[in-house]
C-alpha atoms as a PDB file:
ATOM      1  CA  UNK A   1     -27.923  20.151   0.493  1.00  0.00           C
ATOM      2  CA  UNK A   2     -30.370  20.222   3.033  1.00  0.00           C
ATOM      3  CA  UNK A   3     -32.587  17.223   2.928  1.00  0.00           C
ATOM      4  CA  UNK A   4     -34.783  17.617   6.259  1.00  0.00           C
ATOM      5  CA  UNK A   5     -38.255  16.485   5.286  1.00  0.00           C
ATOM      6  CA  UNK A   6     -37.564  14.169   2.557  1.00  0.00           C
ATOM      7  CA  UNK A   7     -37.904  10.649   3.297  1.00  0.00           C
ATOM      8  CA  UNK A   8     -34.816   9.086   2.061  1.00  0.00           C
ATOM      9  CA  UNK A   9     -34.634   5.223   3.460  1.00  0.00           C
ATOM     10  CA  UNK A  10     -31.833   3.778   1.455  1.00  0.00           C
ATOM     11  CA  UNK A  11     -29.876   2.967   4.582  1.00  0.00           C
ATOM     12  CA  UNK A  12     -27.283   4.869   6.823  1.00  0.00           C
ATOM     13  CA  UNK A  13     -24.733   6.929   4.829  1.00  0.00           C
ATOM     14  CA  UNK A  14     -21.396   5.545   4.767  1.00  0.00           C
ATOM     15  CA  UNK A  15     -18.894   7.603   6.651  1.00  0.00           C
ATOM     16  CA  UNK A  16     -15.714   8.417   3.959  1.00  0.00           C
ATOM     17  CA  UNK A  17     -13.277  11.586   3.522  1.00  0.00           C
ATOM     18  CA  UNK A  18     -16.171  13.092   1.408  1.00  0.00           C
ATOM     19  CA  UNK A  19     -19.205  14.585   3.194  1.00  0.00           C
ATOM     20  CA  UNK A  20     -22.485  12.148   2.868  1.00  0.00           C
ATOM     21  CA  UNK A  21     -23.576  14.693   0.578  1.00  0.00           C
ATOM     22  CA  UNK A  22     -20.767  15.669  -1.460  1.00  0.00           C
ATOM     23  CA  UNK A  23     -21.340  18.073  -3.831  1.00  0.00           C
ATOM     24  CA  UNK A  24     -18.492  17.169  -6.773  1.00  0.00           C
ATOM     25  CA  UNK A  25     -17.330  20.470  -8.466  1.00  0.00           C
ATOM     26  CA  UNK A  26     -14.597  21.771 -10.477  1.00  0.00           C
ATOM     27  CA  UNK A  27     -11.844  22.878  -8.368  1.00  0.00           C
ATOM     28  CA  UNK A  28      -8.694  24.416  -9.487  1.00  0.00           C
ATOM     29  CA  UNK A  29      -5.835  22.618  -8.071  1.00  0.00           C
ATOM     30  CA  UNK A  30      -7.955  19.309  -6.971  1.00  0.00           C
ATOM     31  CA  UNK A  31      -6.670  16.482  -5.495  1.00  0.00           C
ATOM     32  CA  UNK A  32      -8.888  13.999  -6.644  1.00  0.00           C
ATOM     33  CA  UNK A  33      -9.770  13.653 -10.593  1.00  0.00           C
ATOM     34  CA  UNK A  34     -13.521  14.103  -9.781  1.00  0.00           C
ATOM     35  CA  UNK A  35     -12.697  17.637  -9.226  1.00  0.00           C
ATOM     36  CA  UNK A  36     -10.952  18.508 -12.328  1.00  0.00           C
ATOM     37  CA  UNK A  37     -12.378  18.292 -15.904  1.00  0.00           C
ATOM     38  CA  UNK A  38     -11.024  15.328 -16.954  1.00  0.00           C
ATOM     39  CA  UNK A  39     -12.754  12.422 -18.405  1.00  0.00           C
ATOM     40  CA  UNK A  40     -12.969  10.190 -15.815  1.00  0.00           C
ATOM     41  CA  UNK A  41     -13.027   6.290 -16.782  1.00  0.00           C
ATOM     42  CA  UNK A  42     -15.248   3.543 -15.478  1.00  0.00           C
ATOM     43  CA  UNK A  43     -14.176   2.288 -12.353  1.00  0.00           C
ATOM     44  CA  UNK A  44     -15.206   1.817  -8.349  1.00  0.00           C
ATOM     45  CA  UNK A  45     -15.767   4.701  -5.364  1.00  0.00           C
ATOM     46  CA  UNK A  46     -13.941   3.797  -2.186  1.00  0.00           C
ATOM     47  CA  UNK A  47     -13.741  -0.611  -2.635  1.00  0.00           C
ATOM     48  CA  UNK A  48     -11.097   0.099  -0.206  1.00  0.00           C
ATOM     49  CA  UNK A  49     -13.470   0.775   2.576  1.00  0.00           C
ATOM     50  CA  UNK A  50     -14.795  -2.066   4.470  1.00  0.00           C
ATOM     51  CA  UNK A  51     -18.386  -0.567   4.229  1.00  0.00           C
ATOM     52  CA  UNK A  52     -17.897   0.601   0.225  1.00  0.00           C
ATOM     53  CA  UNK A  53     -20.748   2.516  -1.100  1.00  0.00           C
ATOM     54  CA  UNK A  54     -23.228   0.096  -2.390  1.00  0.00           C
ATOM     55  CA  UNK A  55     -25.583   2.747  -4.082  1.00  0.00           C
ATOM     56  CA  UNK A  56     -24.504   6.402  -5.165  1.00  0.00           C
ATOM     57  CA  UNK A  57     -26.657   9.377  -6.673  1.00  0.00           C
ATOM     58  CA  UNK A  58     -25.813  11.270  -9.049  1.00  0.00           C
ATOM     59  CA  UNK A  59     -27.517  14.881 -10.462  1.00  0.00           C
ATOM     60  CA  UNK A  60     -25.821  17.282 -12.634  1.00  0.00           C
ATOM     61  CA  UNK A  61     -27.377  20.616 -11.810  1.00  0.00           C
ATOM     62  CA  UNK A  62     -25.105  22.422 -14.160  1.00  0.00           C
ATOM     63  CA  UNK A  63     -22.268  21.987 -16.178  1.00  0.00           C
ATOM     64  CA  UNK A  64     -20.108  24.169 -17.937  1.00  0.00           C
ATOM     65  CA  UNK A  65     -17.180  22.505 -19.795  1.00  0.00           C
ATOM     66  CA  UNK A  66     -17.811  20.725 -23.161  1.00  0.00           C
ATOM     67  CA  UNK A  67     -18.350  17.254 -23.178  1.00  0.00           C
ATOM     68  CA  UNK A  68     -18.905  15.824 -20.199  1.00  0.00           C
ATOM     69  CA  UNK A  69     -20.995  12.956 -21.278  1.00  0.00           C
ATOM     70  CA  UNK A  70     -21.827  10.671 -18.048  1.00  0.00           C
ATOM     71  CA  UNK A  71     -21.624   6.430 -17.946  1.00  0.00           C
ATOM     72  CA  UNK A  72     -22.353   3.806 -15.345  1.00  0.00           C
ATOM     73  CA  UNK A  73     -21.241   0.368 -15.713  1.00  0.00           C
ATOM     74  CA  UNK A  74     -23.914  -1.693 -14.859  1.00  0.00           C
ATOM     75  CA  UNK A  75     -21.941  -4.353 -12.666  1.00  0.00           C
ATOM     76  CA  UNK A  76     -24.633  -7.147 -11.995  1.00  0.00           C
ATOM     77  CA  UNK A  77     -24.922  -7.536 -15.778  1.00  0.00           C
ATOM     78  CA  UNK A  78     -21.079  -7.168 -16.362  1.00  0.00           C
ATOM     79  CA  UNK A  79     -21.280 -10.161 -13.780  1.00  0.00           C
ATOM     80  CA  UNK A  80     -23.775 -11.696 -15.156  1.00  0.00           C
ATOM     81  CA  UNK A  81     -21.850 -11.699 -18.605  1.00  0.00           C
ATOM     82  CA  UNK A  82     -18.700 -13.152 -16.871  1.00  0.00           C
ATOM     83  CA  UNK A  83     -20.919 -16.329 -15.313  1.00  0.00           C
ATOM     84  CA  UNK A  84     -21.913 -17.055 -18.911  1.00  0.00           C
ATOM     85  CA  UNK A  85     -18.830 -16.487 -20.866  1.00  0.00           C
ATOM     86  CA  UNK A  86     -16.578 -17.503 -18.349  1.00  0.00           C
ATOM     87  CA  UNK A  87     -17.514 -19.542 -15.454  1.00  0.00           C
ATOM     88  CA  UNK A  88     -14.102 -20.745 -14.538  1.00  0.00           C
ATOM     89  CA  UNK A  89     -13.223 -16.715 -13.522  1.00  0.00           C
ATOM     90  CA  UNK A  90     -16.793 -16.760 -11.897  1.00  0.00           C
ATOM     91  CA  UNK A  91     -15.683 -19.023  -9.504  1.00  0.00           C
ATOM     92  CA  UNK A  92     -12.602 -17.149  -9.343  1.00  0.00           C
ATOM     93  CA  UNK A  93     -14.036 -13.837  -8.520  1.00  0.00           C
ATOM     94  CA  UNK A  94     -17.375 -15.558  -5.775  1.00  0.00           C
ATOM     95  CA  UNK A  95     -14.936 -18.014  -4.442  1.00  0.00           C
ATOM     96  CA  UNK A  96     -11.650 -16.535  -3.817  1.00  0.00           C
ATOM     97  CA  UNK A  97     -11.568 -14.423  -0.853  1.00  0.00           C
ATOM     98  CA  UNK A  98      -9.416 -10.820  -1.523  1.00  0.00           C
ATOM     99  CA  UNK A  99      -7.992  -8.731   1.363  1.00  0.00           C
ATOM    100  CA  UNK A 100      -7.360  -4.244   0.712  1.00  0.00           C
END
């Protein structure tokens, strides 16, 4: 995707094993899920990184295979949820420092 013009100021891209644009596509033989038409479940890009995306874009320009509804997990509200239904694992998960 070629970008050159656009004024995009959502910081500097993080550098990963995908390209900063990556374009995610079926691919037979894939060695990552993204690239295969499974369902995918909810869960986190790269938190092994030490600069882990903190925003990603997503556009479907086409799509071929039945299905293929898309989710996001809104985690500031799932967090949100855990401060007022549990505040004891709050404290667990602001407090307690965890090492990838």
């Amino acid at each position: 995707a070629d970008f050159t013009g656009h004024d995009l100021n959502v910081g500097r891209p993080s550098v990963t094993v995908f390209d900063p644009v990556d374009q995610v596509r079926y691919k037979p033989g894939g060695d990552n899920a993204a690239y295969t038409t499974l369902e995918l479940p909810g869960h986190t890009d790269l938190p092994f990184y030490n600069d882990s995306p903190s925003a990603q874009f997503f556009t479907c320009l086409k799509n071929t295979v039945q299905g293929g509804e898309a989710f996001w997990i809104d985690t500031f509200a799932a967090l949100q949820e855990v401060r007022e239904e549990r505040p004891d694992m709050f404290d667990v998960l602001t407090k307690v420092p965890v090492y990838f």
